[in-house]
N, C-alpha and C. Protein backbone atom coordinates (compact mmCIF):
# COMPACT_ATOMS: atom_id res chain seq x y z
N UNK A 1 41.08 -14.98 19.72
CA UNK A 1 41.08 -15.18 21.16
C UNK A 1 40.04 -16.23 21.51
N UNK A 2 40.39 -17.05 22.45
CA UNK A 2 39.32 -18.50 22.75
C UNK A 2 38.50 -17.86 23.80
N UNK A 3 37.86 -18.87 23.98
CA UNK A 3 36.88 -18.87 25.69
C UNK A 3 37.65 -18.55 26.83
N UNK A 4 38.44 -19.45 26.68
CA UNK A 4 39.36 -19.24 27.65
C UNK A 4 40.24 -18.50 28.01
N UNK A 5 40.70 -18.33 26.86
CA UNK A 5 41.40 -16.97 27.10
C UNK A 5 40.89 -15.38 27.62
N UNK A 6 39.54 -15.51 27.03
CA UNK A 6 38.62 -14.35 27.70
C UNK A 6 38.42 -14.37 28.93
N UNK A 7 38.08 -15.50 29.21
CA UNK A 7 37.99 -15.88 30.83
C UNK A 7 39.34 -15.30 31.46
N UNK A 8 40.10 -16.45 31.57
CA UNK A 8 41.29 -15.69 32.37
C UNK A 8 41.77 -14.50 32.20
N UNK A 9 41.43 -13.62 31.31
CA UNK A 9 41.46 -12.29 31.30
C UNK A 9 41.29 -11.60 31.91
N UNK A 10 39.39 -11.72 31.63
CA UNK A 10 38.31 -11.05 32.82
C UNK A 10 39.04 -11.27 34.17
N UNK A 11 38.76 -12.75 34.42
CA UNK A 11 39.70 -13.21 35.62
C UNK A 11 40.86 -12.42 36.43
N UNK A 12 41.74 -11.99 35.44
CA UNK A 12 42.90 -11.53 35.96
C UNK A 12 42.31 -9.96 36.24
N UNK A 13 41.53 -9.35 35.53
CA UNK A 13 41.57 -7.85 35.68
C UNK A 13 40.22 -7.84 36.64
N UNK A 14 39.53 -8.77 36.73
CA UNK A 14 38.74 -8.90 38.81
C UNK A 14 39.75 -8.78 39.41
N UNK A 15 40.49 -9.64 39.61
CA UNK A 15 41.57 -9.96 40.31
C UNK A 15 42.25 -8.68 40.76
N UNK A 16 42.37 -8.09 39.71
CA UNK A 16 43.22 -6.72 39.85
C UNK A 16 42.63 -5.50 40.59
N UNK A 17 41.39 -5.74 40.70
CA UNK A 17 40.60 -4.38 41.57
C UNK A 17 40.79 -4.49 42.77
N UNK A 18 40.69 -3.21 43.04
CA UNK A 18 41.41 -2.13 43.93
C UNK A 18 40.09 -2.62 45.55
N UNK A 19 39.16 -3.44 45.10
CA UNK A 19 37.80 -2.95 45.88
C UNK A 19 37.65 -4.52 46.33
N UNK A 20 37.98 -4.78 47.52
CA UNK A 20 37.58 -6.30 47.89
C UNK A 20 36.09 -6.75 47.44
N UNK A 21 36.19 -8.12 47.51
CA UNK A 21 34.67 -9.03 47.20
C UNK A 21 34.00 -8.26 48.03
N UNK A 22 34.22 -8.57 49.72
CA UNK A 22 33.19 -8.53 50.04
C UNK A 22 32.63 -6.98 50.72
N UNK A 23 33.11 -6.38 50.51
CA UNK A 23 32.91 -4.62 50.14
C UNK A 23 31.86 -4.38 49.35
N UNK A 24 31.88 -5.05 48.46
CA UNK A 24 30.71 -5.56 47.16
C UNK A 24 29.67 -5.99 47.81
N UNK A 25 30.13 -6.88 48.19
CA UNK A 25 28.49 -8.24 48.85
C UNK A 25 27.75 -7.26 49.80
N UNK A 26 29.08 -6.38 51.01
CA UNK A 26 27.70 -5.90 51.70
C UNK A 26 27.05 -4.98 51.14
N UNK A 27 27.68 -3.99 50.29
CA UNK A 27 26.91 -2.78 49.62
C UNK A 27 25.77 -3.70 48.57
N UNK A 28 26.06 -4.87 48.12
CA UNK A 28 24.75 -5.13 47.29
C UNK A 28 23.92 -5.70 48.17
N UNK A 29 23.90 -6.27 48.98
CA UNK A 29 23.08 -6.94 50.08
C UNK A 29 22.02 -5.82 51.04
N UNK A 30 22.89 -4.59 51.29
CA UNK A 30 21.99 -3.14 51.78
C UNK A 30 21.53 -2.88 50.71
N UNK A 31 21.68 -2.79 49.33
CA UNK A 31 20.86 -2.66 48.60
C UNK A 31 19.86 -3.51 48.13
N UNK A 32 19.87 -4.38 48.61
CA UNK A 32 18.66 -5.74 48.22
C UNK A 32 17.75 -5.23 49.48
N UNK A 33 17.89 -4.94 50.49
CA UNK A 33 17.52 -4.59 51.92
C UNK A 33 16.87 -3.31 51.58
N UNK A 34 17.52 -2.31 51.58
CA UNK A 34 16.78 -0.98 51.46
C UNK A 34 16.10 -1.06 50.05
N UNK A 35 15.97 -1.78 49.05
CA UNK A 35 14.59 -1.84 48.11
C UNK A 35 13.47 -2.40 47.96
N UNK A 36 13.87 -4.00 48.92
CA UNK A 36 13.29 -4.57 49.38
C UNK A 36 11.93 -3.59 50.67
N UNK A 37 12.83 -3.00 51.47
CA UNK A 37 12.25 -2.20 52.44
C UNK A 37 10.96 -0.87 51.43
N UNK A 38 11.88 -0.69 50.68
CA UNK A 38 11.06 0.50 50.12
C UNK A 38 9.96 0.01 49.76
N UNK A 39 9.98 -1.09 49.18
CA UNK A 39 8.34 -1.70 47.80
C UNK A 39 7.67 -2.40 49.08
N UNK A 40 8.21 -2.65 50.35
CA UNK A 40 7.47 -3.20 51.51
C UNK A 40 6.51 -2.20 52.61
N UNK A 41 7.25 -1.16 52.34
CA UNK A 41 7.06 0.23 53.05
C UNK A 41 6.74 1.29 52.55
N UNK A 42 6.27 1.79 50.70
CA UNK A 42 6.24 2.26 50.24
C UNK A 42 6.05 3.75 50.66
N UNK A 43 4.67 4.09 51.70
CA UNK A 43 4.37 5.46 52.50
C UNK A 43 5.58 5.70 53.47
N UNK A 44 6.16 4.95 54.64
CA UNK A 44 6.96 5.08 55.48
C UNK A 44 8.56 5.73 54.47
N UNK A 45 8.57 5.07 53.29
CA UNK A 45 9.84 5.71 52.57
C UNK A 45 9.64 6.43 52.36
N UNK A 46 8.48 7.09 51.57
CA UNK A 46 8.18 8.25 50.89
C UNK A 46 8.18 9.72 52.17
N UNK A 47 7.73 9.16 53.15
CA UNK A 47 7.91 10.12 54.14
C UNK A 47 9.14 10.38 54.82
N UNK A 48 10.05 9.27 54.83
CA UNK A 48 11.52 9.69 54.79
C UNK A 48 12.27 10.19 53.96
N UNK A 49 11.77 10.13 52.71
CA UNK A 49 12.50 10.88 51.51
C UNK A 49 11.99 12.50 51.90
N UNK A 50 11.02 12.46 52.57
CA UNK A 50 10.07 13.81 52.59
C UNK A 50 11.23 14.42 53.89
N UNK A 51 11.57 13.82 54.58
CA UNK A 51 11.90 14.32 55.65
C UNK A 51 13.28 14.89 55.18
N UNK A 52 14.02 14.03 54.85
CA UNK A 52 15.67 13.97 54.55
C UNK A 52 15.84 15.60 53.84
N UNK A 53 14.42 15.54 52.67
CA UNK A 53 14.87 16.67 52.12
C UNK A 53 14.42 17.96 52.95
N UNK A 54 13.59 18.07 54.05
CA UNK A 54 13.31 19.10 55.26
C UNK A 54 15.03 19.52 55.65
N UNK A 55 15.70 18.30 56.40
CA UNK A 55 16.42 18.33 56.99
C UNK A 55 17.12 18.73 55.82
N UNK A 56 17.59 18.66 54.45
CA UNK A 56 18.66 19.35 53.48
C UNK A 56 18.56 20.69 53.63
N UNK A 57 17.35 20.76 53.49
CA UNK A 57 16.71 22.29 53.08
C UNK A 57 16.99 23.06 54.13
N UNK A 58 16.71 22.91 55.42
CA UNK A 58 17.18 23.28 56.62
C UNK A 58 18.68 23.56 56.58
N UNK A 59 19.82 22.39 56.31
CA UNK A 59 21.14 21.82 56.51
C UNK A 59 21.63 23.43 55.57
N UNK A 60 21.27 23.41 54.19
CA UNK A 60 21.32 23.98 52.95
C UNK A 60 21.55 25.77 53.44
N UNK A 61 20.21 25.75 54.25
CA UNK A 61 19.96 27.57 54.21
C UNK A 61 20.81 27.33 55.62
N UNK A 62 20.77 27.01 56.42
CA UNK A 62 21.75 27.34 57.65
C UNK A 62 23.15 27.32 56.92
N UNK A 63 23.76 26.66 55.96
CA UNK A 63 25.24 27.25 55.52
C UNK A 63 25.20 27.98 54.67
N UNK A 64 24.04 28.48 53.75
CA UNK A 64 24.36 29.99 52.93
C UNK A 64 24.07 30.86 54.09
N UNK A 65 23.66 30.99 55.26
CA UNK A 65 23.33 32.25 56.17
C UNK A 65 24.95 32.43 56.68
N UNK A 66 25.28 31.08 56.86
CA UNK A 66 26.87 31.19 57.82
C UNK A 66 27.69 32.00 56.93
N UNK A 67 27.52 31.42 55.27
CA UNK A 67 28.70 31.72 54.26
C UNK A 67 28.02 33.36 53.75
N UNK A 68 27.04 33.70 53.90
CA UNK A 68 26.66 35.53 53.68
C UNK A 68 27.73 36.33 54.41
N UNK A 69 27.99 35.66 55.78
CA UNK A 69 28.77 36.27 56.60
C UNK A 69 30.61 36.26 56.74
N UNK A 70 30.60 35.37 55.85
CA UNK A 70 31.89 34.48 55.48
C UNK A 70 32.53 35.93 54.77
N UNK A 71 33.86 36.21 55.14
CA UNK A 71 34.94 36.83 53.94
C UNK A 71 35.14 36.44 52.68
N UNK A 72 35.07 37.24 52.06
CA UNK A 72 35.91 36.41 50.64
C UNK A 72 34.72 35.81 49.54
N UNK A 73 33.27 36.45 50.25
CA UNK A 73 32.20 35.83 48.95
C UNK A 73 31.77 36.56 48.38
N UNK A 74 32.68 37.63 48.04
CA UNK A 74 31.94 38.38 47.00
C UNK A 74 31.50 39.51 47.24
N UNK A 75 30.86 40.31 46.89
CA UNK A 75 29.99 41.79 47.04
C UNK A 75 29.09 41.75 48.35
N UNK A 76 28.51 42.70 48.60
CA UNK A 76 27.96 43.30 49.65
C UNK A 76 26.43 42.54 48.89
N UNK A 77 26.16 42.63 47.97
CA UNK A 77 25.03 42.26 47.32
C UNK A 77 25.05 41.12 47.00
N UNK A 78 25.94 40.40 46.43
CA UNK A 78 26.11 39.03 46.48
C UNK A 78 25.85 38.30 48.45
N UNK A 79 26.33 38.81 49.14
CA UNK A 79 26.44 38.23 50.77
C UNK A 79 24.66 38.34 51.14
N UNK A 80 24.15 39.64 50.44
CA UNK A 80 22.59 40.05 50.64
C UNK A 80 21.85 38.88 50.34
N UNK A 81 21.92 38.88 49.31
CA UNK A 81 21.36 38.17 48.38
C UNK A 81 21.54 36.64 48.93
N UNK A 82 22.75 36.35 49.22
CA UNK A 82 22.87 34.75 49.64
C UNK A 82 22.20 34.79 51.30
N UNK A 83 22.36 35.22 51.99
CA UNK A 83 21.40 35.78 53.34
C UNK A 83 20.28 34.82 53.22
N UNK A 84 19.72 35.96 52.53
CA UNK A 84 18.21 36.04 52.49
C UNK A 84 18.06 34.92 51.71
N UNK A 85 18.32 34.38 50.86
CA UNK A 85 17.48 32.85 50.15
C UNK A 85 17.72 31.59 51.19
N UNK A 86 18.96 32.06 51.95
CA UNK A 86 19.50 31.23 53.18
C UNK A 86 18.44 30.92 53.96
N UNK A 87 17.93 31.84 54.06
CA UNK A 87 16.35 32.25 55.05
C UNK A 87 15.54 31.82 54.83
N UNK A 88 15.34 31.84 53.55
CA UNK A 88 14.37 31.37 52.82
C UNK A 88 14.22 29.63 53.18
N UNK A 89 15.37 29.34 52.39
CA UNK A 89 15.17 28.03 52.38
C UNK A 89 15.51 27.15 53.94
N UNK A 90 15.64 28.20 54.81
CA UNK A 90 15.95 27.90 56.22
C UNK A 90 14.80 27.62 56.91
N UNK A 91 13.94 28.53 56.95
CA UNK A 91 12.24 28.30 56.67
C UNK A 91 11.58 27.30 56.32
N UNK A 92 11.90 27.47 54.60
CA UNK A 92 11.39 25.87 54.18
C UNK A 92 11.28 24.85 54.76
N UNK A 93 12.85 24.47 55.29
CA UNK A 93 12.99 23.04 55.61
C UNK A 93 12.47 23.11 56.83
N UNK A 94 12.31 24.23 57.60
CA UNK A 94 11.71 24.19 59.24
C UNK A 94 10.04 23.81 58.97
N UNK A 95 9.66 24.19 57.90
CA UNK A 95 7.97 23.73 57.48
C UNK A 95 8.05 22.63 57.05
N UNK A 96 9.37 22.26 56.39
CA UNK A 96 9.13 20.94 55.65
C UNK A 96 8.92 19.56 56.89
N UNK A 97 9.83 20.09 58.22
CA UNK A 97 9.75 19.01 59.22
C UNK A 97 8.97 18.86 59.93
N UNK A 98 7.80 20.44 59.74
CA UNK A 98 6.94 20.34 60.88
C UNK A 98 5.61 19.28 60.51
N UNK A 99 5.74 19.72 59.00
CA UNK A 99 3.99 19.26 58.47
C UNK A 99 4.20 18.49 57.35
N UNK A 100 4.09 17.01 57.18
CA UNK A 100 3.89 15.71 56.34
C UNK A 100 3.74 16.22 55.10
N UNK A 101 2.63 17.05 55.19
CA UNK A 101 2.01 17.49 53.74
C UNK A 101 2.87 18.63 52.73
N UNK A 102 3.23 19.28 53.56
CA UNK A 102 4.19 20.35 52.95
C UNK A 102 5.53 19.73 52.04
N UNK A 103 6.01 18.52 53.06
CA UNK A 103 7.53 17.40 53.22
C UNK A 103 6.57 17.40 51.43
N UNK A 104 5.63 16.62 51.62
CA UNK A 104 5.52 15.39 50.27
C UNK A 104 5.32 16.62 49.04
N UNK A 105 4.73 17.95 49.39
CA UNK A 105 4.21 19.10 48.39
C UNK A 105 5.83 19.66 47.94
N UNK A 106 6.75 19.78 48.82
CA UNK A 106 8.14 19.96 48.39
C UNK A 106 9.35 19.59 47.74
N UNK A 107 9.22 18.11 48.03
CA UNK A 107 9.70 17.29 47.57
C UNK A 107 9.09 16.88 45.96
N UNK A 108 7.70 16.74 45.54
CA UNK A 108 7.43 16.83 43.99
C UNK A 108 7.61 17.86 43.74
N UNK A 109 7.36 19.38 43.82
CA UNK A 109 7.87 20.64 43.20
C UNK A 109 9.37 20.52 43.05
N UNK A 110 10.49 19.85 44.42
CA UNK A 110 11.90 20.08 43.95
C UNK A 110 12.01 19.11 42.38
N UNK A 111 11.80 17.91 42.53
CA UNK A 111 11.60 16.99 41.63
C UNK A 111 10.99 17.44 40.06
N UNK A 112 9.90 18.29 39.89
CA UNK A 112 9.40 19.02 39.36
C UNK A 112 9.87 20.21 38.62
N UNK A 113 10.60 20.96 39.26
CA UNK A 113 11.81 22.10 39.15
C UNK A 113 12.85 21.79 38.26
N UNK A 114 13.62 20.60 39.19
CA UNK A 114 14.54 19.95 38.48
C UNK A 114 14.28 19.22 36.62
N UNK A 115 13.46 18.67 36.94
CA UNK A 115 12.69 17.99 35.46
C UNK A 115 12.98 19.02 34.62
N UNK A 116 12.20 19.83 34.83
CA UNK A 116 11.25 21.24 33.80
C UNK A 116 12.96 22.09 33.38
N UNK A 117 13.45 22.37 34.71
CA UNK A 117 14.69 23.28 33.96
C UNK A 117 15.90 22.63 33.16
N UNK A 118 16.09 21.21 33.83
CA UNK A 118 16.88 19.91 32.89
C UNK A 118 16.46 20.02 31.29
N UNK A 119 15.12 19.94 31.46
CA UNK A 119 14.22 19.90 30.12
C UNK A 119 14.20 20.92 29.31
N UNK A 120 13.92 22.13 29.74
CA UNK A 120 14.60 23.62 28.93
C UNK A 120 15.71 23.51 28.18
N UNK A 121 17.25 23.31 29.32
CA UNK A 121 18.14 23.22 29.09
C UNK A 121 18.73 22.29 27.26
N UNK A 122 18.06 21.15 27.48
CA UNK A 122 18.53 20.39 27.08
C UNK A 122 18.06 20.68 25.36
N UNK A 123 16.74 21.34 25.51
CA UNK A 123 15.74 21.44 24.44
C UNK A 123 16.29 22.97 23.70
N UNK A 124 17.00 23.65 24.32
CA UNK A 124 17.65 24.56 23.98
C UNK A 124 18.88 24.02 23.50
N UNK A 125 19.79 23.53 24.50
CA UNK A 125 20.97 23.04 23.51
C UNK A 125 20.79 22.04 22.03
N UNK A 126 19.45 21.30 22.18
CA UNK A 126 19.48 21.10 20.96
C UNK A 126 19.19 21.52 19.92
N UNK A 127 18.18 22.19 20.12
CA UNK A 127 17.86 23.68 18.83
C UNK A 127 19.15 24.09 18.32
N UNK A 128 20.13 24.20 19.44
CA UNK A 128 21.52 25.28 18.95
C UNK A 128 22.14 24.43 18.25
N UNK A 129 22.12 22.99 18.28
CA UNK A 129 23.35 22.23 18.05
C UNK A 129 23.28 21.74 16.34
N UNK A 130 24.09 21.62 15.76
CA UNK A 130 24.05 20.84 14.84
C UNK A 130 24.70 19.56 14.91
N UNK A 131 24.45 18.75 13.67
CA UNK A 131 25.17 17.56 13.49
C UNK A 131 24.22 16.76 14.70
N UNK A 132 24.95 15.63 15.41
CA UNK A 132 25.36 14.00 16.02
C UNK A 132 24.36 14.89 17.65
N UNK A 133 24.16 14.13 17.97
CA UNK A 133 23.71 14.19 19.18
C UNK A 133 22.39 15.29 19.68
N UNK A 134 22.42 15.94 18.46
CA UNK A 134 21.06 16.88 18.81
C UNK A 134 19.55 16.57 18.61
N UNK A 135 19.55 15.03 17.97
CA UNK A 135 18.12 14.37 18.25
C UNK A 135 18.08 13.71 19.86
N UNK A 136 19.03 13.01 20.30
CA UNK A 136 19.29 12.80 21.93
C UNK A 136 18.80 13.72 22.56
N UNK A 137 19.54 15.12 22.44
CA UNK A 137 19.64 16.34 23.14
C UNK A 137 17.58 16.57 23.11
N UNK A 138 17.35 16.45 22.29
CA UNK A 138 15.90 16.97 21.85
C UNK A 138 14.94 16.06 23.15
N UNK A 139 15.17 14.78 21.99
CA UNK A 139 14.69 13.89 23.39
C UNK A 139 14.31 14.18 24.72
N UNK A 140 15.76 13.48 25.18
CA UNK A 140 15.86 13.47 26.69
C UNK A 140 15.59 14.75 27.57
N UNK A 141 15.45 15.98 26.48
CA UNK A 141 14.86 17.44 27.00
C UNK A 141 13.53 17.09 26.74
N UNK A 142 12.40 16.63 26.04
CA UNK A 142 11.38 16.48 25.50
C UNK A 142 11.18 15.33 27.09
N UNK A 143 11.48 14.59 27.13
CA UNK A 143 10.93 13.39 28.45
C UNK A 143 11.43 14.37 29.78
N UNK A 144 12.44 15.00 29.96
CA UNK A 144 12.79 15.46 31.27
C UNK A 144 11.32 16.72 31.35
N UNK A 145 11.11 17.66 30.16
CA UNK A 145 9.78 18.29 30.54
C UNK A 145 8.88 17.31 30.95
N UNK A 146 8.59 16.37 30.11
CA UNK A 146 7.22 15.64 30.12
C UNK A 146 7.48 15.28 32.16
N UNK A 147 8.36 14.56 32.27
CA UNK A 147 8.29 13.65 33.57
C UNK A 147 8.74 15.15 34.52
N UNK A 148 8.44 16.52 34.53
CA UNK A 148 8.63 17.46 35.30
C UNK A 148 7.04 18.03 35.58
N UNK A 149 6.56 17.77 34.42
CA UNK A 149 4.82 17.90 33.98
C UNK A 149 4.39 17.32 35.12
N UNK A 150 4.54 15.76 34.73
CA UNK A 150 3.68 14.80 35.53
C UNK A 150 4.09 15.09 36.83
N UNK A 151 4.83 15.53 37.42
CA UNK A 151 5.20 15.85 39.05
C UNK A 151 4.29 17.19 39.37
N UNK A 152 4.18 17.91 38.26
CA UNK A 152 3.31 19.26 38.56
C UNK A 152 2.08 18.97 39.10
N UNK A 153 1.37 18.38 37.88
CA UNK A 153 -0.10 18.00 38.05
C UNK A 153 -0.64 16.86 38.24
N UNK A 154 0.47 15.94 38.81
CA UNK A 154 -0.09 14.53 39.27
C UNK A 154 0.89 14.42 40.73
N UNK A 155 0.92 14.77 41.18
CA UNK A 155 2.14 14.98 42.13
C UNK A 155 2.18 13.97 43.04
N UNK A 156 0.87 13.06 43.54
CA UNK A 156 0.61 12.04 44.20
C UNK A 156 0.82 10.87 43.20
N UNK A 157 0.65 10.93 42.14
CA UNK A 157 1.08 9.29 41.45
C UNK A 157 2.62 9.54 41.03
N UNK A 158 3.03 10.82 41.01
CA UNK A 158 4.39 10.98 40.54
C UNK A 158 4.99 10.46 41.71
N UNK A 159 5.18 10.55 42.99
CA UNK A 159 5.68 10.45 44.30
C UNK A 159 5.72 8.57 44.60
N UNK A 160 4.45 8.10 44.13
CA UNK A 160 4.22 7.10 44.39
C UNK A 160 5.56 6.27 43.24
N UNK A 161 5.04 6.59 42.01
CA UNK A 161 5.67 5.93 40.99
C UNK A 161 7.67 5.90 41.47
N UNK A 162 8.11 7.70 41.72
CA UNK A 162 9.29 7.45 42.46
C UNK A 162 10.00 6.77 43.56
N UNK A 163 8.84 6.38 44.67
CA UNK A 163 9.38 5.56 45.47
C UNK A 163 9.30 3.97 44.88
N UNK A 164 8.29 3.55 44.59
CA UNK A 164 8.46 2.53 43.60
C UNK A 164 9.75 1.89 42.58
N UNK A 165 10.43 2.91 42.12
CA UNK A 165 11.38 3.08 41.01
C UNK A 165 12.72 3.03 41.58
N UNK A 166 12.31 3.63 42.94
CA UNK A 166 13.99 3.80 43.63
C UNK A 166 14.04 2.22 44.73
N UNK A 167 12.57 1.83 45.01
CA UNK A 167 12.83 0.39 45.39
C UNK A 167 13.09 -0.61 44.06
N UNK A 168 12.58 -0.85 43.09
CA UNK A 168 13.07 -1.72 41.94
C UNK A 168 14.78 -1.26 41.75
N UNK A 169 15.21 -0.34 41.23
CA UNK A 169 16.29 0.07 40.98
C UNK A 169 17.18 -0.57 42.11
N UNK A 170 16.92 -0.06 43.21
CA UNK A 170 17.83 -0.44 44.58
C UNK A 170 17.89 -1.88 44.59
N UNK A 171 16.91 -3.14 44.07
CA UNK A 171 16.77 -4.41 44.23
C UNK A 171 17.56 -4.66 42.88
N UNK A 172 17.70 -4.43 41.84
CA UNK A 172 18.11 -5.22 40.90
C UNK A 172 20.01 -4.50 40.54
N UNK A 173 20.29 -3.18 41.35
CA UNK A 173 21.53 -2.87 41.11
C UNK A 173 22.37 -3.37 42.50
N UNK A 174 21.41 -3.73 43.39
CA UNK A 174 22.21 -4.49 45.03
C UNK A 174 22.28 -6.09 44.12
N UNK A 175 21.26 -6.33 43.45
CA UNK A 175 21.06 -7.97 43.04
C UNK A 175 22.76 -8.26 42.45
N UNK A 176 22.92 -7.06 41.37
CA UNK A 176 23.96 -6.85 40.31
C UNK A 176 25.24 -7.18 41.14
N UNK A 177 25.17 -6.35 41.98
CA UNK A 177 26.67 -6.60 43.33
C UNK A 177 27.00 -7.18 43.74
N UNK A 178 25.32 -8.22 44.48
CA UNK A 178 26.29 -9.60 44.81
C UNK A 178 26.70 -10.57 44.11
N UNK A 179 26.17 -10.63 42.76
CA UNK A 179 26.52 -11.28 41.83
C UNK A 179 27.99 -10.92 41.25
N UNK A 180 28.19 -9.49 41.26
CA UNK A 180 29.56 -9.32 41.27
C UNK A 180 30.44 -9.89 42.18
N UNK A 181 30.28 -9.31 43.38
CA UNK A 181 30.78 -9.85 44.80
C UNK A 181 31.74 -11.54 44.52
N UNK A 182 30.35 -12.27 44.33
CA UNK A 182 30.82 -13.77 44.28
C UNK A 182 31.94 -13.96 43.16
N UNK A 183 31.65 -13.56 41.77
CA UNK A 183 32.43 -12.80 40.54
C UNK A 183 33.65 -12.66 41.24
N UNK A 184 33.41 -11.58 41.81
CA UNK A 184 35.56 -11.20 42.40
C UNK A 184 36.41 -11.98 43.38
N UNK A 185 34.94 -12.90 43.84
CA UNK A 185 35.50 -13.64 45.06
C UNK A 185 36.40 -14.93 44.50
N UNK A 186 35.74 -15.43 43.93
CA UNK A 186 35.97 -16.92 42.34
C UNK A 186 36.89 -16.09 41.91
N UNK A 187 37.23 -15.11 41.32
CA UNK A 187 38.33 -14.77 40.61
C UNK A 187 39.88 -14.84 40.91
């Protein structure tokens, strides 16, 4: 197969997507924008990330309280049980919106949570596994503890480093788009 022939290939199967150019351009362009914004704004993001997850947490326990009450979920103890964590986390997010500090203390523990039990998980399935993929498995359970760690007991450079990461990321995968964009447009 030549150059060319690769080309008009590629060519033809741009051509063929389902997803206009410039559908592309603007989603990579808000993403050049909102990462740009983030590494410009670093505290102002971090406190909207703080918020968003108030308002989940809130969003979250107000529909397990609705669905406790809901037909059809199960046991009398199962509906209990979903209630009350409803509450719980109904609470949460009502603290999480009231007070900055709580938002940013919640948001590294969820982050934190997530890590540590990813990291169990993974470090367990690889113990079990034999053969192909259970040094991966080891791994990426071995870094998901470690980077669940560092949210525990560094929770202010962990926070920092994440908003950081989600502005680089957001700048170089919006960069990727419009470069696609133009890509499907030429095609």
């Amino acid at each position: 197969m030549t150059d060319t022939s690769v080309r008009s290939s590629v060519a033809a199967e741009l051509r063929g997507q389902p997803i206009p150019w410039w559908s592309v351009l603007i989603t990579g362009a808000l993403g050049v924008a909102f990462g740009a914004a983030v590494l410009i704004w670093p505290d102002i993001s971090l406190r909207v990330m703080a918020a968003l997850a108030g308002v989940w947490l809130f969003i979250a326990g107000l529909a397990r309280i609705i669905g406790a009450f809901l037909p059809g979920g199960g046991s009398v103890l199962h509906s209990v049980f979903s209630g009350v964590v409803g509450i719980i986390v109904l609470i949460a997010g009502l603290i999480c919106l009231r007070n900055l500090v709580t938002r940013l203390a919640l948001l590294s523990l969820m982050f934190a949570i997530t890590w540590i039990l990813t990291g169990i998980t993974l470090v367990v399935l690889g113990v079990q596994r034999q053969g192909s993929g259970r040094g991966w498995l080891l791994l990426v359970g071995v870094l998901a503890l470690l980077a669940g760690s560092v949210f525990v007991f560094a929770p202010g450079l962990s926070l920092t480093t994440l908003v950081v990461l989600t502005g680089v990321s957001s700048l170089v995968i919006g960069a990727a788009e419009v470069i696609l964009a133009f890509r499907l447009r030429r095609a």
